[in-house]
C-alpha atoms as a PDB file:
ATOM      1  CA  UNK A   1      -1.026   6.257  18.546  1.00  0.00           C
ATOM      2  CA  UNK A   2      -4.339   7.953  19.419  1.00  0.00           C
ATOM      3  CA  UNK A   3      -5.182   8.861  15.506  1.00  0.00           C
ATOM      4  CA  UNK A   4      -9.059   9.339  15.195  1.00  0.00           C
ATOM      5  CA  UNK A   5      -9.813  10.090  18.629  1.00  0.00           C
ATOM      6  CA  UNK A   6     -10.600  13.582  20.227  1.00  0.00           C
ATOM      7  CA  UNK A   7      -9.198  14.625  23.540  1.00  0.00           C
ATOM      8  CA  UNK A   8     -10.650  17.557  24.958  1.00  0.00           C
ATOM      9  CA  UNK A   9      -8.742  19.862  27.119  1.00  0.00           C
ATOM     10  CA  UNK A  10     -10.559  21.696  29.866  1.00  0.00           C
ATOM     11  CA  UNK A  11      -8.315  24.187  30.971  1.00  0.00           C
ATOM     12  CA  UNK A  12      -6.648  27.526  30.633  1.00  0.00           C
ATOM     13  CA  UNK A  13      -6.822  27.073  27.275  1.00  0.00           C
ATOM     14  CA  UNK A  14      -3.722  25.986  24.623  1.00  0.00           C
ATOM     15  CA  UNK A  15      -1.180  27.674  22.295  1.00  0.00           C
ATOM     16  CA  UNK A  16      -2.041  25.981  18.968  1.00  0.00           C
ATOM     17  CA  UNK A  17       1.006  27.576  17.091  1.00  0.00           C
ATOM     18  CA  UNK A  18       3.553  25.474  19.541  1.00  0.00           C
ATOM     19  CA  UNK A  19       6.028  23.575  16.694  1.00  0.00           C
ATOM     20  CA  UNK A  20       5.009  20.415  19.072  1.00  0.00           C
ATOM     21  CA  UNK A  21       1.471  21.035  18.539  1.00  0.00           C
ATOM     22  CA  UNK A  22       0.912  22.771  15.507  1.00  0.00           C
ATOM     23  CA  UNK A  23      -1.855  20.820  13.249  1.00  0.00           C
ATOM     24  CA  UNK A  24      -3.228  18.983  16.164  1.00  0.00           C
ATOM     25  CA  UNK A  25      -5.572  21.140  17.621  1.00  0.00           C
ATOM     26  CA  UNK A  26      -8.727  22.127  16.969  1.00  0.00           C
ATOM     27  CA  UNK A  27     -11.071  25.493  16.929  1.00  0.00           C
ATOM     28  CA  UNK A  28     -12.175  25.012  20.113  1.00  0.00           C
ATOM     29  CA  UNK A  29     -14.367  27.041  23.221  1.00  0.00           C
ATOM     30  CA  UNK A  30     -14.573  29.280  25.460  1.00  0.00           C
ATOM     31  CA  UNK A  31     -17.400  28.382  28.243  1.00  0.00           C
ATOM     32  CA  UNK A  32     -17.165  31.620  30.116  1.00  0.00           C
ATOM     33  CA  UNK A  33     -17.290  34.245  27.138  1.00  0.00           C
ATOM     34  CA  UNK A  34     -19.463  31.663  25.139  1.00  0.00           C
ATOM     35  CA  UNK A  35     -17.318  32.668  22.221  1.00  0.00           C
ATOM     36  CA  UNK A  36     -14.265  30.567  20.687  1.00  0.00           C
ATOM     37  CA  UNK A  37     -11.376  32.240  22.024  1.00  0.00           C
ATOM     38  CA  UNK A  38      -9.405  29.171  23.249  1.00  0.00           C
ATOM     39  CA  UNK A  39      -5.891  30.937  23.655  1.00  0.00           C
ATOM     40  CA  UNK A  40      -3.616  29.873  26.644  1.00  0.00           C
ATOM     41  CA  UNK A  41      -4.054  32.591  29.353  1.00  0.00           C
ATOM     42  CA  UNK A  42      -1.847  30.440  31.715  1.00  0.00           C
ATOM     43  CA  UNK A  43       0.704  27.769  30.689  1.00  0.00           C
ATOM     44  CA  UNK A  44      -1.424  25.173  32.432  1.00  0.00           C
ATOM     45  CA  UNK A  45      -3.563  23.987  29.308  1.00  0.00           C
ATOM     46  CA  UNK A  46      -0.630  23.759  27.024  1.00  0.00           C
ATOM     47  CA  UNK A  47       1.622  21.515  29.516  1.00  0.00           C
ATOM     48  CA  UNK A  48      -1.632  19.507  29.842  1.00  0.00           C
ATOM     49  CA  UNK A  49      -1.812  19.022  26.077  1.00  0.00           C
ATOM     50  CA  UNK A  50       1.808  18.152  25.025  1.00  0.00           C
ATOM     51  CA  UNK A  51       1.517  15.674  27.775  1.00  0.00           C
ATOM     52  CA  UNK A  52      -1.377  14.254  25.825  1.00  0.00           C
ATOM     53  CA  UNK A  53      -0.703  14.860  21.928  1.00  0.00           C
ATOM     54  CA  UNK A  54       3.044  16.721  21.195  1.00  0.00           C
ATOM     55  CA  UNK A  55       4.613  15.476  18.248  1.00  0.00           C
ATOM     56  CA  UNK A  56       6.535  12.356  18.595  1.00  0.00           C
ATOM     57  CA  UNK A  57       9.104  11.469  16.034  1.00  0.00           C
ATOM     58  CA  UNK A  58      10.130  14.894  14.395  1.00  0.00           C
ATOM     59  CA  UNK A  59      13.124  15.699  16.584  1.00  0.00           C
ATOM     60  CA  UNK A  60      12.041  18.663  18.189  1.00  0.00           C
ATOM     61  CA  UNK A  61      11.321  18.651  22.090  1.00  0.00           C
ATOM     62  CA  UNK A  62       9.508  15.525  23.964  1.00  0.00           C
ATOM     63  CA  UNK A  63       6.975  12.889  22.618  1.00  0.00           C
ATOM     64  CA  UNK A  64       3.704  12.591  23.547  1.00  0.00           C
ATOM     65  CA  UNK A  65       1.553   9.636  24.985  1.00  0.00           C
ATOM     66  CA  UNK A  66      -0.743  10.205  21.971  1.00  0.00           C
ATOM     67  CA  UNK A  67       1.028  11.875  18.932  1.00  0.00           C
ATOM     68  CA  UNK A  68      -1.726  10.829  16.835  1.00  0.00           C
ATOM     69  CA  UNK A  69      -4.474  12.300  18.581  1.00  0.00           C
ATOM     70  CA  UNK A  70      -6.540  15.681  18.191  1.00  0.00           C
ATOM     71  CA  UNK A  71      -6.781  18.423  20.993  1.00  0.00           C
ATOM     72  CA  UNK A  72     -10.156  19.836  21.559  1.00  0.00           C
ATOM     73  CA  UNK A  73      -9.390  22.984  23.029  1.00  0.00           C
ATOM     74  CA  UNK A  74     -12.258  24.127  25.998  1.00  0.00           C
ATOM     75  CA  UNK A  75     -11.086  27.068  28.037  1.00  0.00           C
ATOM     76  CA  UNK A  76     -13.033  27.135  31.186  1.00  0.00           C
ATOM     77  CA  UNK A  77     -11.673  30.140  32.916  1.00  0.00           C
ATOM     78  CA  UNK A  78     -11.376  34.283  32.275  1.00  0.00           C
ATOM     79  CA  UNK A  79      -9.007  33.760  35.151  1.00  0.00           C
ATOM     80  CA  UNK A  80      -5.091  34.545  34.744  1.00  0.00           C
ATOM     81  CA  UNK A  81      -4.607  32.214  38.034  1.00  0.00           C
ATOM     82  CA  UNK A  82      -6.357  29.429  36.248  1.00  0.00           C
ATOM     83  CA  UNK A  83      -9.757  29.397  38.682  1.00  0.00           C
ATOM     84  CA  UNK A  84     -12.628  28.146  37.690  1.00  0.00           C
ATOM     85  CA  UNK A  85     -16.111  27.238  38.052  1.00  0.00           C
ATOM     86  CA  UNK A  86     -17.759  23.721  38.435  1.00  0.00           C
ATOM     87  CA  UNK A  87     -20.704  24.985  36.274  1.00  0.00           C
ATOM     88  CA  UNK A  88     -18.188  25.761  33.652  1.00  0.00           C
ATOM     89  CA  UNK A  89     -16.096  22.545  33.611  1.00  0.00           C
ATOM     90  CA  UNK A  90     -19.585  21.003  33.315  1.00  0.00           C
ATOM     91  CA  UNK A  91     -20.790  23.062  30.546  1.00  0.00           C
ATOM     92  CA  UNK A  92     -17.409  22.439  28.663  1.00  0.00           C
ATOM     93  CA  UNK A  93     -17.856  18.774  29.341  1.00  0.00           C
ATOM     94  CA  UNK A  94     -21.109  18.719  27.831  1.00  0.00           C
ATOM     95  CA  UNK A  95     -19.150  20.655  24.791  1.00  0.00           C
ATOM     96  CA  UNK A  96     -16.719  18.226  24.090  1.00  0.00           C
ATOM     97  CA  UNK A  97     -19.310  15.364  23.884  1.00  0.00           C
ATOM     98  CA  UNK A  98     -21.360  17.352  21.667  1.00  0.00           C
ATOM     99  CA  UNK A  99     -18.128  18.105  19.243  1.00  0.00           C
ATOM    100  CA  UNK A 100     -16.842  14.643  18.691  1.00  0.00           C
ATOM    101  CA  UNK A 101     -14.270  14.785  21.442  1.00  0.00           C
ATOM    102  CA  UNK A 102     -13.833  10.724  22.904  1.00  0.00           C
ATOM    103  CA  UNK A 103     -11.941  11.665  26.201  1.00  0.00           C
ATOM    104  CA  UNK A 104     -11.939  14.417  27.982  1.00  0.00           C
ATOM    105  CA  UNK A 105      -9.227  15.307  30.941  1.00  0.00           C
ATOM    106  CA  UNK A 106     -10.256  18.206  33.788  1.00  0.00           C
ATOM    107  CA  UNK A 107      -6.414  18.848  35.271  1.00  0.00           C
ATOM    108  CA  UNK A 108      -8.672  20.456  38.512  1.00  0.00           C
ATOM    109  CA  UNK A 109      -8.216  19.700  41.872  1.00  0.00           C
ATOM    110  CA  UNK A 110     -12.132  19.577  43.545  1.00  0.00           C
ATOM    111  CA  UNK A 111     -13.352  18.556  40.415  1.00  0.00           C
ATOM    112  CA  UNK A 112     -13.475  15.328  41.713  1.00  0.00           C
ATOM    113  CA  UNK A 113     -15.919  15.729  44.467  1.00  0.00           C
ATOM    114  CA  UNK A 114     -18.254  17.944  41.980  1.00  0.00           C
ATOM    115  CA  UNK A 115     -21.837  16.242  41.555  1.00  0.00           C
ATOM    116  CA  UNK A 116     -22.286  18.897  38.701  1.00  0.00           C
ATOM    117  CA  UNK A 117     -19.370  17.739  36.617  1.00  0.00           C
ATOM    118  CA  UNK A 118     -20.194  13.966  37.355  1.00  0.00           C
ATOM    119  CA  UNK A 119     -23.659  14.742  35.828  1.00  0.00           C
ATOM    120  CA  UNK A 120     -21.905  16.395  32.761  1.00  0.00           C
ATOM    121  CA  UNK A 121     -19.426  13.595  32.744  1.00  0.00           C
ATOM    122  CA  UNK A 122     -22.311  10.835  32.870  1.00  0.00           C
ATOM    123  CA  UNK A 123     -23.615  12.694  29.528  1.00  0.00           C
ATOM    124  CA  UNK A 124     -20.626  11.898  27.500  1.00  0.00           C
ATOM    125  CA  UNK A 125     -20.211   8.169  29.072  1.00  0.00           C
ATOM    126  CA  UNK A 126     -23.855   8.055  27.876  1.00  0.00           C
ATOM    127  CA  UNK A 127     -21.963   9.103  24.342  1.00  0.00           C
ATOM    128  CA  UNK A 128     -19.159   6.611  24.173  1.00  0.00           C
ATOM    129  CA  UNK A 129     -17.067   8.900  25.882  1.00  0.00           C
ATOM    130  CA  UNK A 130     -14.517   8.897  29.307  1.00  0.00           C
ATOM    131  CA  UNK A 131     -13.906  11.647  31.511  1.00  0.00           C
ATOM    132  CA  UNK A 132     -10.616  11.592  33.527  1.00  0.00           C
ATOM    133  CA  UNK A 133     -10.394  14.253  36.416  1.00  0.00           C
ATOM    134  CA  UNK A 134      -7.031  15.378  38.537  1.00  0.00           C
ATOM    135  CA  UNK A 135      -6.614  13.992  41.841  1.00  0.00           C
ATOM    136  CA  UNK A 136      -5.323  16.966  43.320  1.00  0.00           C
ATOM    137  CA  UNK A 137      -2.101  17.715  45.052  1.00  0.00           C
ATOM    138  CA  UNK A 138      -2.750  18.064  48.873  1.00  0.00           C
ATOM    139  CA  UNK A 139      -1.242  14.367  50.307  1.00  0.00           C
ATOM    140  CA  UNK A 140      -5.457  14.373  51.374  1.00  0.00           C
ATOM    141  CA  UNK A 141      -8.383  11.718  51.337  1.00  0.00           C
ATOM    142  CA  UNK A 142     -10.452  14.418  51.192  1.00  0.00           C
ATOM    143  CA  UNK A 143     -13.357  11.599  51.443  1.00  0.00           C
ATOM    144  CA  UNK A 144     -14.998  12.014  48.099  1.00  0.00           C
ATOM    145  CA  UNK A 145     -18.142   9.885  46.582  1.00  0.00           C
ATOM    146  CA  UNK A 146     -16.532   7.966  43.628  1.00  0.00           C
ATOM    147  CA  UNK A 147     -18.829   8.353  40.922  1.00  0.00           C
ATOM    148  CA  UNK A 148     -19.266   6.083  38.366  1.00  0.00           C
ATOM    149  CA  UNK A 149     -18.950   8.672  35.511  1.00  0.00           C
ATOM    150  CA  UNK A 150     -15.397  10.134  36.570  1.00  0.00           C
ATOM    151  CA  UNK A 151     -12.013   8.194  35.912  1.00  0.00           C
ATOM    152  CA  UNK A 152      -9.646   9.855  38.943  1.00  0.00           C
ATOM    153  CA  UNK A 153      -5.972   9.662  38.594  1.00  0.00           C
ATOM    154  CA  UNK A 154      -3.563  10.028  41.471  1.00  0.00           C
ATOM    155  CA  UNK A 155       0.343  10.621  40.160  1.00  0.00           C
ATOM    156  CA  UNK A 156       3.224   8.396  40.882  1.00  0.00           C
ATOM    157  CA  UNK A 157       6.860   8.898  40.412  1.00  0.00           C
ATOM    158  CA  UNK A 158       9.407   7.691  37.888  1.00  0.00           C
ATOM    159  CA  UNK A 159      10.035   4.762  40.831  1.00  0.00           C
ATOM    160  CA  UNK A 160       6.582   4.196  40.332  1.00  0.00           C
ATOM    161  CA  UNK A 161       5.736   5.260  43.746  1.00  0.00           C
ATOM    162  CA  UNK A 162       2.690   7.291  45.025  1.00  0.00           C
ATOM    163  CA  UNK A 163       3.895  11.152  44.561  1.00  0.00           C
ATOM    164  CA  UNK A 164       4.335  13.015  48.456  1.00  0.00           C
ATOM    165  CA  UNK A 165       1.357  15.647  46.889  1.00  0.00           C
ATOM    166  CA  UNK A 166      -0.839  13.423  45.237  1.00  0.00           C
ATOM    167  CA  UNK A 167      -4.078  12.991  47.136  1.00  0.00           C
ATOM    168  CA  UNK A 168      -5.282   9.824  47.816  1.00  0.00           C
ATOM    169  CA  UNK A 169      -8.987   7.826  48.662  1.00  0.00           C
ATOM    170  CA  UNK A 170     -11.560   5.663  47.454  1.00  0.00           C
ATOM    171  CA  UNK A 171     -12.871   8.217  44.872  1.00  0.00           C
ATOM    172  CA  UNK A 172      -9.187   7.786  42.784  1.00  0.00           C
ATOM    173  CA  UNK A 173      -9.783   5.169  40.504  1.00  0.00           C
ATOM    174  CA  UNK A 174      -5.842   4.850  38.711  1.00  0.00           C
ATOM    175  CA  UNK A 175      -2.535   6.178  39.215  1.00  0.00           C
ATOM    176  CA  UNK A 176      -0.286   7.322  36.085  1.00  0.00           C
ATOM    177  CA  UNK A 177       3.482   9.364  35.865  1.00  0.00           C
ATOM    178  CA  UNK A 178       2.638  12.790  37.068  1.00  0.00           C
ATOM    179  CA  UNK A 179       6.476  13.897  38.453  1.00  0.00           C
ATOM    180  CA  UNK A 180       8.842  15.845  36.396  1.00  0.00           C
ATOM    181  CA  UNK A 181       6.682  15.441  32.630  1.00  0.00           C
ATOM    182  CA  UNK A 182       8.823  17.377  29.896  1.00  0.00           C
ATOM    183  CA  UNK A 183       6.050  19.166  28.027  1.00  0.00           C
ATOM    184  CA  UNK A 184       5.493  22.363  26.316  1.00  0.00           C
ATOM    185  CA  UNK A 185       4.719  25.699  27.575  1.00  0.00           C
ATOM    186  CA  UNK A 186       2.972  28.753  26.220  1.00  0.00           C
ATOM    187  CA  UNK A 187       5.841  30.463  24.984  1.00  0.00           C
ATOM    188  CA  UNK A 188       6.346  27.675  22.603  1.00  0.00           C
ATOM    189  CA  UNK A 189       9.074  25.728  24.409  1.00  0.00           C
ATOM    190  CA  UNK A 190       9.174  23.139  27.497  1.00  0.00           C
ATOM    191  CA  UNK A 191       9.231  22.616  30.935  1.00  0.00           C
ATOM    192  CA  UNK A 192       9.082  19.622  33.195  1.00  0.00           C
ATOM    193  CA  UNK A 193       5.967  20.175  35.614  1.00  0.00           C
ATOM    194  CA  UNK A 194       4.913  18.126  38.518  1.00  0.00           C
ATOM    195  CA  UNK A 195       1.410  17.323  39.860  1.00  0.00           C
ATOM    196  CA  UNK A 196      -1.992  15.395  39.314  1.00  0.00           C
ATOM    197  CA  UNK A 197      -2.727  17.620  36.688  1.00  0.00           C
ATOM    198  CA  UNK A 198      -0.264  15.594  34.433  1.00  0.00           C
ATOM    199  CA  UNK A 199      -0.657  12.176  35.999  1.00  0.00           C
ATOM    200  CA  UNK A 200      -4.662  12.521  34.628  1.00  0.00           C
ATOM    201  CA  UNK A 201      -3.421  14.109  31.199  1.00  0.00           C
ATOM    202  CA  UNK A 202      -1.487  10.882  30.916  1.00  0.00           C
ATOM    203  CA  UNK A 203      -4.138   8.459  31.493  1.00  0.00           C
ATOM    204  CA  UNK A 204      -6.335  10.249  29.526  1.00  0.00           C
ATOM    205  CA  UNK A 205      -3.934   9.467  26.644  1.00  0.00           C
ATOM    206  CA  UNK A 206      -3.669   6.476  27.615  1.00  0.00           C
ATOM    207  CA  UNK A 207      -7.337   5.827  27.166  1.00  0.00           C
ATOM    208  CA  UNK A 208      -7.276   7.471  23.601  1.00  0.00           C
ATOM    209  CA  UNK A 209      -4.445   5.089  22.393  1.00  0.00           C
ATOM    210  CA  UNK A 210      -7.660   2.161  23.221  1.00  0.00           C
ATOM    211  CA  UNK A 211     -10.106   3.489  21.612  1.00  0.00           C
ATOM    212  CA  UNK A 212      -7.684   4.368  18.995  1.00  0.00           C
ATOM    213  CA  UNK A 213      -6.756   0.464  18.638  1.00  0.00           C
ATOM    214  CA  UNK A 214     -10.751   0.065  18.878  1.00  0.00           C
ATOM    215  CA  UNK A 215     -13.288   2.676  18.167  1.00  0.00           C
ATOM    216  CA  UNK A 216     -15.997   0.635  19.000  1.00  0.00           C
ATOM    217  CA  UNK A 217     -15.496   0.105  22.652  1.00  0.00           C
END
């Protein structure tokens, strides 16, 4: 169930008090203020981590891919919109693999095509760790370099179909749900969202719940 493994979340940051979430994440960091404030400024980090680690089993809201796993909180933005910076993605990369985290999923569209977070992202495969990255959600082959270090995941439908928005190429590596996820929000209760940004959160899960089952892979 993803117990003993870290997922970080680079994002807008995450609402730690959520019922779904409470007492599974972690003090985490802020890349842009250098400081630790890791509160949600957006929605978009907490739907990315109840897709990855909400409570499953306690009758309250949705269940998670990996109930059992810990949320490393990394906000990478100042931004109410949610922009962001590939120098701070990288730095929170580098982060995560320096704080224990095992996975780490980037719900950004360009990531992808980002030397300086596939250098970061070779750092923490050089640490045991996996790095999945967001597709993006313009239908596009936008003719990326698929590097080594980066796991890209495209989204597919509950017909398991390639989503109309997902983008597509030779740099996507593996294709998980990413159409109508029931998650929670900020405000502490749930939506359903749509997009690459939780078709990655879910194969990042996925890849906790292995090295869950065996650490030393």
């Amino acid at each position: 169930d993803g117990t003993n493994v870290t997922v970080a979340v680079l994002d807008t940051g995450v609402n730690p008090n959520h019922a779904d979430l409470s007492g599974r994440v972690l003090s985490g960091w802020n890349t842009v203020s250098n400081n630790t404030d890791s509160a949600d400024i957006n929605n978009h980090g907490t739907f990315v981590a109840g897709v990855i680690a909400a409570k499953a089993n306690n009758f309250t809201g949705g269940a998670s891919v990996a109930p059992g796993a810990k949320i490393l909180p990394i906000r990478i933005t100042n931004d109410s919109a949610g922009w962001a910076y590939f120098s701070d993605m990288a730095e929170g990369i580098t982060w995560a693999a320096d704080h224990g985290a095992r996975v780490a999923n980037l719900s950004y569209g360009g990531a992808a095509g980002s030397a300086t977070v596939a250098n970061a992202a070779s750092y923490m495969m050089g640490k045991g760790g996996v790095v999945m990255v967001a597709a993006g959600n313009d239908n596009t082959n936008y003719g990326y370099t698929n590097h080594a270090s980066l796991y890209v995941a495209g989204a597919t439908t509950s017909s398991e179909a390639k989503a109309s928005y997902s983008s597509f190429g030779n740099f996507v590596d593996i294709s998980a749900p990413g159409s109508g996820i029931y998650t929670t929000s900020r405000s502490g209760g749930y939506s359903a969202v749509s997009g690459t940004s939780f078709a990655s959160p879910n194969a990042a899960a996925v890849a906790a719940l292995v090295m869950s089952a065996n650490p030393a892979l």
